[in-house]
C-alpha atoms as a PDB file:
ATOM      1  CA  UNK A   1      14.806 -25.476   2.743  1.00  0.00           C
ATOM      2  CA  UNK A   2      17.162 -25.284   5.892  1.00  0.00           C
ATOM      3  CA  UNK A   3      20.410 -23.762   4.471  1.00  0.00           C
ATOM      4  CA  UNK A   4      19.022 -22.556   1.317  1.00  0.00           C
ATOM      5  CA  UNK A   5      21.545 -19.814   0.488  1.00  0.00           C
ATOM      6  CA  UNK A   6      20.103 -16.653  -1.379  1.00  0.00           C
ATOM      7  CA  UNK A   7      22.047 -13.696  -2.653  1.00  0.00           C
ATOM      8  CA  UNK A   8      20.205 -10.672  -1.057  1.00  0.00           C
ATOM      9  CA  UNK A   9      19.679  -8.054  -4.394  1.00  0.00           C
ATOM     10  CA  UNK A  10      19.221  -5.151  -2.408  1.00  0.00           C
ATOM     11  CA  UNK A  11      21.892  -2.759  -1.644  1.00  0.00           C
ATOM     12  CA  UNK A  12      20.278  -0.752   1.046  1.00  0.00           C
ATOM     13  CA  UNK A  13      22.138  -1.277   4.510  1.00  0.00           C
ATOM     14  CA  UNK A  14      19.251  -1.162   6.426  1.00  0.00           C
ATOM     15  CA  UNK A  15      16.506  -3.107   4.230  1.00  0.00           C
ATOM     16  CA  UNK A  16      19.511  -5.810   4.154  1.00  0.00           C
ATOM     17  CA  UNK A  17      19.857  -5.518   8.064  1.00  0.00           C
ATOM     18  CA  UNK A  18      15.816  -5.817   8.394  1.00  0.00           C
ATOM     19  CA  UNK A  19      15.771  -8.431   5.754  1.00  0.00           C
ATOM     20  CA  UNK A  20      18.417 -11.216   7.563  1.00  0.00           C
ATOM     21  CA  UNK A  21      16.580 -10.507  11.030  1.00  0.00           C
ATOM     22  CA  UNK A  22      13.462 -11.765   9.791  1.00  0.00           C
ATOM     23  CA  UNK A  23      14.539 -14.731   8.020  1.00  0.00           C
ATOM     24  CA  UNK A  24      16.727 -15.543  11.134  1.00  0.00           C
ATOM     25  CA  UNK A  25      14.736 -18.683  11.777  1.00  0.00           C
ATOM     26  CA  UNK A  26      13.398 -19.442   8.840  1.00  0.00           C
ATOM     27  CA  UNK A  27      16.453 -21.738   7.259  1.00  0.00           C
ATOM     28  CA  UNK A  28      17.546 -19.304   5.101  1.00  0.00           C
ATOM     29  CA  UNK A  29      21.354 -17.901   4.572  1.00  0.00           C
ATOM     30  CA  UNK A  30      21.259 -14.517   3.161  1.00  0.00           C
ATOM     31  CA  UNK A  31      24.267 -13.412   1.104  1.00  0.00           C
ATOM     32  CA  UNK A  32      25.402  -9.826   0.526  1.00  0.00           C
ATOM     33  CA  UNK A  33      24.993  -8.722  -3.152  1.00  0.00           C
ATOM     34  CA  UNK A  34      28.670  -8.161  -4.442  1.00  0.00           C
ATOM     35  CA  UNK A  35      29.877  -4.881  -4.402  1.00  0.00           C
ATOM     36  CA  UNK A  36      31.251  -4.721  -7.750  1.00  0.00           C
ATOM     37  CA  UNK A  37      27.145  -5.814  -9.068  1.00  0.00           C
ATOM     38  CA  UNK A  38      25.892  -2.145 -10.726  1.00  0.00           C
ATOM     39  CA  UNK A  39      22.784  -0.827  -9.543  1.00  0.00           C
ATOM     40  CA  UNK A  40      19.829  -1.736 -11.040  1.00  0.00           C
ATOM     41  CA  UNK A  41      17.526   0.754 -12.575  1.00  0.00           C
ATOM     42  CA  UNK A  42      13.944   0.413 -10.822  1.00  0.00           C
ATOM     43  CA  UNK A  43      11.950   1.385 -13.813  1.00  0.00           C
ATOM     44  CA  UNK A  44       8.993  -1.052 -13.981  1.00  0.00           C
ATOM     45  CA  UNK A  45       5.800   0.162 -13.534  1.00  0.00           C
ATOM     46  CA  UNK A  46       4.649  -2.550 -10.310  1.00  0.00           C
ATOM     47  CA  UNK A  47       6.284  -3.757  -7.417  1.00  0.00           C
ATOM     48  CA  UNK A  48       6.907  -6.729  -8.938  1.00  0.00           C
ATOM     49  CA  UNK A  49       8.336  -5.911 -12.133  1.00  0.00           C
ATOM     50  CA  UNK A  50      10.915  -3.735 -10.095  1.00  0.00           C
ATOM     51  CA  UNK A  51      11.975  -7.085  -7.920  1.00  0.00           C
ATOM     52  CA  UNK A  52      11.712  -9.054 -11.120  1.00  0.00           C
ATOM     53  CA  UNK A  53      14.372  -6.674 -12.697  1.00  0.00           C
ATOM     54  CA  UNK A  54      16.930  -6.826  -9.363  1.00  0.00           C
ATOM     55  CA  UNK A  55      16.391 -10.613  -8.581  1.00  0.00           C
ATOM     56  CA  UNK A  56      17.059 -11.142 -12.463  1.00  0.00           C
ATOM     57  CA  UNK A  57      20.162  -9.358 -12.410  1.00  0.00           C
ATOM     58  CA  UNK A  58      22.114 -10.542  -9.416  1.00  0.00           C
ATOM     59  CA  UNK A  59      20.747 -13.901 -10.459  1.00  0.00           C
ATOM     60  CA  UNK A  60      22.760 -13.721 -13.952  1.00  0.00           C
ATOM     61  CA  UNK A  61      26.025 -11.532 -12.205  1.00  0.00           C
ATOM     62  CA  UNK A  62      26.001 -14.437  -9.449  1.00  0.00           C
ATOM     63  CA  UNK A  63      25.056 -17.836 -11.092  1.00  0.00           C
ATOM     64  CA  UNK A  64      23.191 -17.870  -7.947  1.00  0.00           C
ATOM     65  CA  UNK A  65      19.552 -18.128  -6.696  1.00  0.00           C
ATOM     66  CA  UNK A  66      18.400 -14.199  -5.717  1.00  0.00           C
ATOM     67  CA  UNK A  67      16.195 -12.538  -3.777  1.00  0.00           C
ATOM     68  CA  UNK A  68      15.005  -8.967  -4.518  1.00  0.00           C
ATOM     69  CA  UNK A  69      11.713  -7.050  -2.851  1.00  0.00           C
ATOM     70  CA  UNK A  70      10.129  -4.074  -3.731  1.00  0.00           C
ATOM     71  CA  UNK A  71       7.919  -2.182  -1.230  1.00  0.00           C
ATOM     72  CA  UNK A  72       5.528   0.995  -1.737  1.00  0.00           C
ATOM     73  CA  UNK A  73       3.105   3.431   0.397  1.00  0.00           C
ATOM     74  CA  UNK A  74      -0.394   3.152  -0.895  1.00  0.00           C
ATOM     75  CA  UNK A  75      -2.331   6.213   0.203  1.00  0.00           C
ATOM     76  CA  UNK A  76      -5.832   6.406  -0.493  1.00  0.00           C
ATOM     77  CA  UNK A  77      -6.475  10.754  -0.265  1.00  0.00           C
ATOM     78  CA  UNK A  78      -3.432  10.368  -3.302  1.00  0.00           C
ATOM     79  CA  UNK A  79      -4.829   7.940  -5.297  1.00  0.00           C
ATOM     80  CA  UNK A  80      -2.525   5.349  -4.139  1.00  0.00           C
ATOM     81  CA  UNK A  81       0.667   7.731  -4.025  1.00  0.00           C
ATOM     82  CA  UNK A  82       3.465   7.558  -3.888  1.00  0.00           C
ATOM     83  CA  UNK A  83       3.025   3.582  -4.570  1.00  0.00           C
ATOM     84  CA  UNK A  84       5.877   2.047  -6.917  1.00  0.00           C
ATOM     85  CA  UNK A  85       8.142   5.608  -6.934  1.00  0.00           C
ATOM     86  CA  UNK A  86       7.626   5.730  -2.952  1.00  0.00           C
ATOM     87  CA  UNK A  87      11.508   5.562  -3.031  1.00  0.00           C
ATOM     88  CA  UNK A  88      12.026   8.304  -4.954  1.00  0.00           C
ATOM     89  CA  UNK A  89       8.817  10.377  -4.482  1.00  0.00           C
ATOM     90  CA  UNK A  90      10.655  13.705  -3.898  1.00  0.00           C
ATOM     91  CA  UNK A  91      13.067  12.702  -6.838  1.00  0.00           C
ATOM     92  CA  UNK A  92      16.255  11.363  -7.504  1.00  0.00           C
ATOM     93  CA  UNK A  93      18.393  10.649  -5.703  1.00  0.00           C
ATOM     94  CA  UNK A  94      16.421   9.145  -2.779  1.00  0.00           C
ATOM     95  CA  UNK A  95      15.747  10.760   0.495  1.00  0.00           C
ATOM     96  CA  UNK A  96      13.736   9.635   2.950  1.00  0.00           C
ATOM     97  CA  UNK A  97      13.624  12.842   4.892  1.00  0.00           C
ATOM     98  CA  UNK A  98      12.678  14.216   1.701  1.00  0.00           C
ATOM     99  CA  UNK A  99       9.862  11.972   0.719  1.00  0.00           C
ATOM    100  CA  UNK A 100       8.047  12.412   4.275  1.00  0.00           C
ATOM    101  CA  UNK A 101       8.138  16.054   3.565  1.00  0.00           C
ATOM    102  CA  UNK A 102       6.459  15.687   0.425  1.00  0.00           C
ATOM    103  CA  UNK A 103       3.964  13.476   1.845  1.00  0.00           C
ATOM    104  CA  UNK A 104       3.069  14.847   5.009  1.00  0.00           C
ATOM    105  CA  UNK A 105       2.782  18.653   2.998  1.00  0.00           C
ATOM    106  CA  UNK A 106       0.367  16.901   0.100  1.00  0.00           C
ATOM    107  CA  UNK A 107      -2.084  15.263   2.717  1.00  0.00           C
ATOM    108  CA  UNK A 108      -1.744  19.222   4.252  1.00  0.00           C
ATOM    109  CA  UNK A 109      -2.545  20.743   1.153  1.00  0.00           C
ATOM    110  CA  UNK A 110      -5.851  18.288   0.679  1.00  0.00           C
ATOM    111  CA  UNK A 111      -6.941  19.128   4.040  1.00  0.00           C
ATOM    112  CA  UNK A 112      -6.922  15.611   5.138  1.00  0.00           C
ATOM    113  CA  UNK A 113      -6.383  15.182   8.970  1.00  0.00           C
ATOM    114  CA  UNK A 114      -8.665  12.652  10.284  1.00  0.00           C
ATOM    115  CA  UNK A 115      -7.008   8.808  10.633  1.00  0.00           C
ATOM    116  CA  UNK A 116      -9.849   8.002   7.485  1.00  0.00           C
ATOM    117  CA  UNK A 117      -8.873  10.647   5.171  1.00  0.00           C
ATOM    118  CA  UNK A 118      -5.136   9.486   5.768  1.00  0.00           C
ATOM    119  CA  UNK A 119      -5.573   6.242   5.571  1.00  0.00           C
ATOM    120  CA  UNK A 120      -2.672   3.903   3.761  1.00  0.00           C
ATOM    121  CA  UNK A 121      -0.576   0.664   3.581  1.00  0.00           C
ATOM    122  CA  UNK A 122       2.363  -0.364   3.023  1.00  0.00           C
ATOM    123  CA  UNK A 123       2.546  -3.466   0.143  1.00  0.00           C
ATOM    124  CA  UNK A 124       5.698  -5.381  -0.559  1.00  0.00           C
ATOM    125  CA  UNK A 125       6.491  -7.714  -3.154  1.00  0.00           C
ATOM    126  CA  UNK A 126       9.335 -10.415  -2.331  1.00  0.00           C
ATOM    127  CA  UNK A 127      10.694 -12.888  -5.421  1.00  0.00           C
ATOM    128  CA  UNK A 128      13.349 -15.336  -5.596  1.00  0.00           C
ATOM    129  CA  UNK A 129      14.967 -15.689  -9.042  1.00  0.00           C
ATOM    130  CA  UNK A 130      16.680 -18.956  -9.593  1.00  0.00           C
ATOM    131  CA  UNK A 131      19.471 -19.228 -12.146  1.00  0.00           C
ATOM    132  CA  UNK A 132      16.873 -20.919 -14.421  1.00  0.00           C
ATOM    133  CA  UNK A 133      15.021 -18.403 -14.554  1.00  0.00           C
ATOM    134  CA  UNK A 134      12.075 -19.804 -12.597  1.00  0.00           C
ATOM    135  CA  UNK A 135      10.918 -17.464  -9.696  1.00  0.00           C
ATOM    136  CA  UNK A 136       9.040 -17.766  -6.328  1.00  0.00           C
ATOM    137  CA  UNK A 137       6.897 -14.388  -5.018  1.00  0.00           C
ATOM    138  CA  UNK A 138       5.281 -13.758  -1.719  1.00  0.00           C
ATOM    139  CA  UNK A 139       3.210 -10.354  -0.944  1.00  0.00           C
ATOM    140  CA  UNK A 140       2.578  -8.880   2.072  1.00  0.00           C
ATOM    141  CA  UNK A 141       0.473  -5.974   3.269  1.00  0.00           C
ATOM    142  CA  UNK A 142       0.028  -4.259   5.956  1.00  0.00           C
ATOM    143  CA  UNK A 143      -2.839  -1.448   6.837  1.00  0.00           C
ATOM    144  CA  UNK A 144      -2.827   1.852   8.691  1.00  0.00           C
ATOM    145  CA  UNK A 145      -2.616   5.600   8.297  1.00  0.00           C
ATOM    146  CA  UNK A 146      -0.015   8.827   8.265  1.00  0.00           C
ATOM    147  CA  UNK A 147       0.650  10.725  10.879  1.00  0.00           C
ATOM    148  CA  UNK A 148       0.028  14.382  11.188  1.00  0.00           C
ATOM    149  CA  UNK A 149       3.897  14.765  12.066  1.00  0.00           C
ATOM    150  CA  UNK A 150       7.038  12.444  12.462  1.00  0.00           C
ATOM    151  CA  UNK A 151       7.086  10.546  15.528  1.00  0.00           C
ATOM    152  CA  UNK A 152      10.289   8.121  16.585  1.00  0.00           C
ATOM    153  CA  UNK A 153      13.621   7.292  15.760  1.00  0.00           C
ATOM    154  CA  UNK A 154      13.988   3.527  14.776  1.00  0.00           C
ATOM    155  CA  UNK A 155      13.289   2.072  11.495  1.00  0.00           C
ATOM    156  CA  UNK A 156      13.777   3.686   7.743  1.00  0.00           C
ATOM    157  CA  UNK A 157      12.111   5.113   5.517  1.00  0.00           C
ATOM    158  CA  UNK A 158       8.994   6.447   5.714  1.00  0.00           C
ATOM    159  CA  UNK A 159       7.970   4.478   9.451  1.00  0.00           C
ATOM    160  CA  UNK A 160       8.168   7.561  11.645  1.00  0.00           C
ATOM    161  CA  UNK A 161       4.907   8.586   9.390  1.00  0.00           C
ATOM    162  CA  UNK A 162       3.376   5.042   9.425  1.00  0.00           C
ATOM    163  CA  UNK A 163       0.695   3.731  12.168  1.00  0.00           C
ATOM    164  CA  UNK A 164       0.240   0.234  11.271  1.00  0.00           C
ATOM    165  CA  UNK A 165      -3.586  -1.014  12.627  1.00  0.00           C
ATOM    166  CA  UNK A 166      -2.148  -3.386  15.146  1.00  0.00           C
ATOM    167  CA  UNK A 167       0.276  -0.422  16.812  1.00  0.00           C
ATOM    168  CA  UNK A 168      -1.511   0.726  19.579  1.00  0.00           C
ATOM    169  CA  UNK A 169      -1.303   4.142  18.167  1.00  0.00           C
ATOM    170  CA  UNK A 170       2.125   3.851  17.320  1.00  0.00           C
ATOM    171  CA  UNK A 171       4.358   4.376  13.914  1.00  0.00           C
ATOM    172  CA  UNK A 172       7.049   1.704  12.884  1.00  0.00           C
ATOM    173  CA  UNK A 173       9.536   4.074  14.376  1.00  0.00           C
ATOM    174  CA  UNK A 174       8.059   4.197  17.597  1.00  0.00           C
ATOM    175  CA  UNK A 175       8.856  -0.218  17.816  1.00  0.00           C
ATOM    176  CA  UNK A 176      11.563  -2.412  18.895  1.00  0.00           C
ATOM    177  CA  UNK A 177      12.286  -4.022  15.499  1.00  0.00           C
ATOM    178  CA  UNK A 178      10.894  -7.498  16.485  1.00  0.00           C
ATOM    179  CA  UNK A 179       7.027  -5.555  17.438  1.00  0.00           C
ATOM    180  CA  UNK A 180       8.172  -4.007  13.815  1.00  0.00           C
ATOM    181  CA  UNK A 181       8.993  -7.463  11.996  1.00  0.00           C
ATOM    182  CA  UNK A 182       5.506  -9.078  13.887  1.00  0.00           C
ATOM    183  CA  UNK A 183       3.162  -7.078  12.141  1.00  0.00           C
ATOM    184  CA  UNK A 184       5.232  -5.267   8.835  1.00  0.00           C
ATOM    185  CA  UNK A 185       4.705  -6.054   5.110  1.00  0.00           C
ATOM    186  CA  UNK A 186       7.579  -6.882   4.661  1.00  0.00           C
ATOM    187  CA  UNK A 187       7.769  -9.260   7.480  1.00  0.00           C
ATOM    188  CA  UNK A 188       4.607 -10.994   6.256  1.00  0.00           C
ATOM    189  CA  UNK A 189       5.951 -10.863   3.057  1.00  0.00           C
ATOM    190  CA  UNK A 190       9.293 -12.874   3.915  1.00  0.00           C
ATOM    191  CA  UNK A 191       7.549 -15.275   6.286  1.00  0.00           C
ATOM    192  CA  UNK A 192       5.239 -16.630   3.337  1.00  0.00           C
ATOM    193  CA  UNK A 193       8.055 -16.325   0.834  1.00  0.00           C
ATOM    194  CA  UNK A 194      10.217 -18.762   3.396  1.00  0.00           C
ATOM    195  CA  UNK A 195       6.746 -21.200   3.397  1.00  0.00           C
ATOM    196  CA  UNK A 196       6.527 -21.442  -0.235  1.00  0.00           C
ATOM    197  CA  UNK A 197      10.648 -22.168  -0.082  1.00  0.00           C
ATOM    198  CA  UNK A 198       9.732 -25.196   2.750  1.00  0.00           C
END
């Protein structure tokens, strides 16, 4: 698949940034999703539903091949919260700030401080929509827990919470990005995604 050219669905600077560093080697050229493409309501009830319904879209808007992921934070103490609305788990519209808040204070409120009661992983769902319709889908998980408090400055989202297995101890934010990419879900995901492509 060296050259295969895929219109990246997402519209999130730093997903997109994340995205094109770990398919750097893997023979793929990532477009940007035109500006002028609406945003796509994420209102399916899995992860893959919601990167059905974005790789769909830019698929028909571009006449081109997409490739859309969705990604949520499984905690176990929350009954797999926030999961599919991690996004937008301290509502619309989303804040990331926000969302650790709401996190970190719910784990608080359960009394759950030990790495087992706050145990979690991150699960995301990568397809490629072709403009037949057919599609392509990779998963990739990764396991760990939350941290009692914010640690670090790199990454997104909710990694200055997240202490992957593998990380010495350390959250996402605490990584260069390619310790980050090594071990992530959503590096896993894109690796196998890139296989199936081969």
């Amino acid at each position: 698949m060296v050259g295969q050219r895929l219109v990246c669905a997402s519209a999130n600077p730093d997903k997109v940034r994340e995205i094109e560093a770990i398919l750097l080697n893997c023979g793929v050229v990532l477009e940007t999703r035109p500006t002028e493409i609406a945003d796509v309501e994420e209102n399916a009830e899995t992860l893959e539903g919601n990167a059905r319904l974005k790789a769909s879209a830019i698929a028909i808007a571009t006449g081109c091949a997409a490739l859309a992921d969705d990604t949520g934070l499984e905690v176990d103490a929350l009954g797999g919260a926030p999961g599919v609305r991690s996004a937008r788990y301290a509502g619309e519209p989303s804040d990331a700030d926000a969302n650790i808040e709401k996190l970190l204070n719910e784990l608080h409120a359960l009394g759950a401080t030990t790495t087992q009661q706050r145990r979690a992983r991150f699960r995301t769902v990568v397809l490629v929509q072709w403009p037949d319709g057919t599609e392509t889908i990779a998963m990739g998980v990764v396991e760990g827990h939350i941290a009692l408090e914010r640690v670090g400055d790199g990454g997104f989202g909710y990694d200055p919470v997240f202490i992957p297995e593998e990380g010495n101890g350390r959250t996402f934010a605490q990584m260069s990005a390619d310790e980050k990419h090594a071990m992530s879900h959503r590096g896993r995901a894109l690796r196998t995604l890139a296989e199936e492509l081969s």
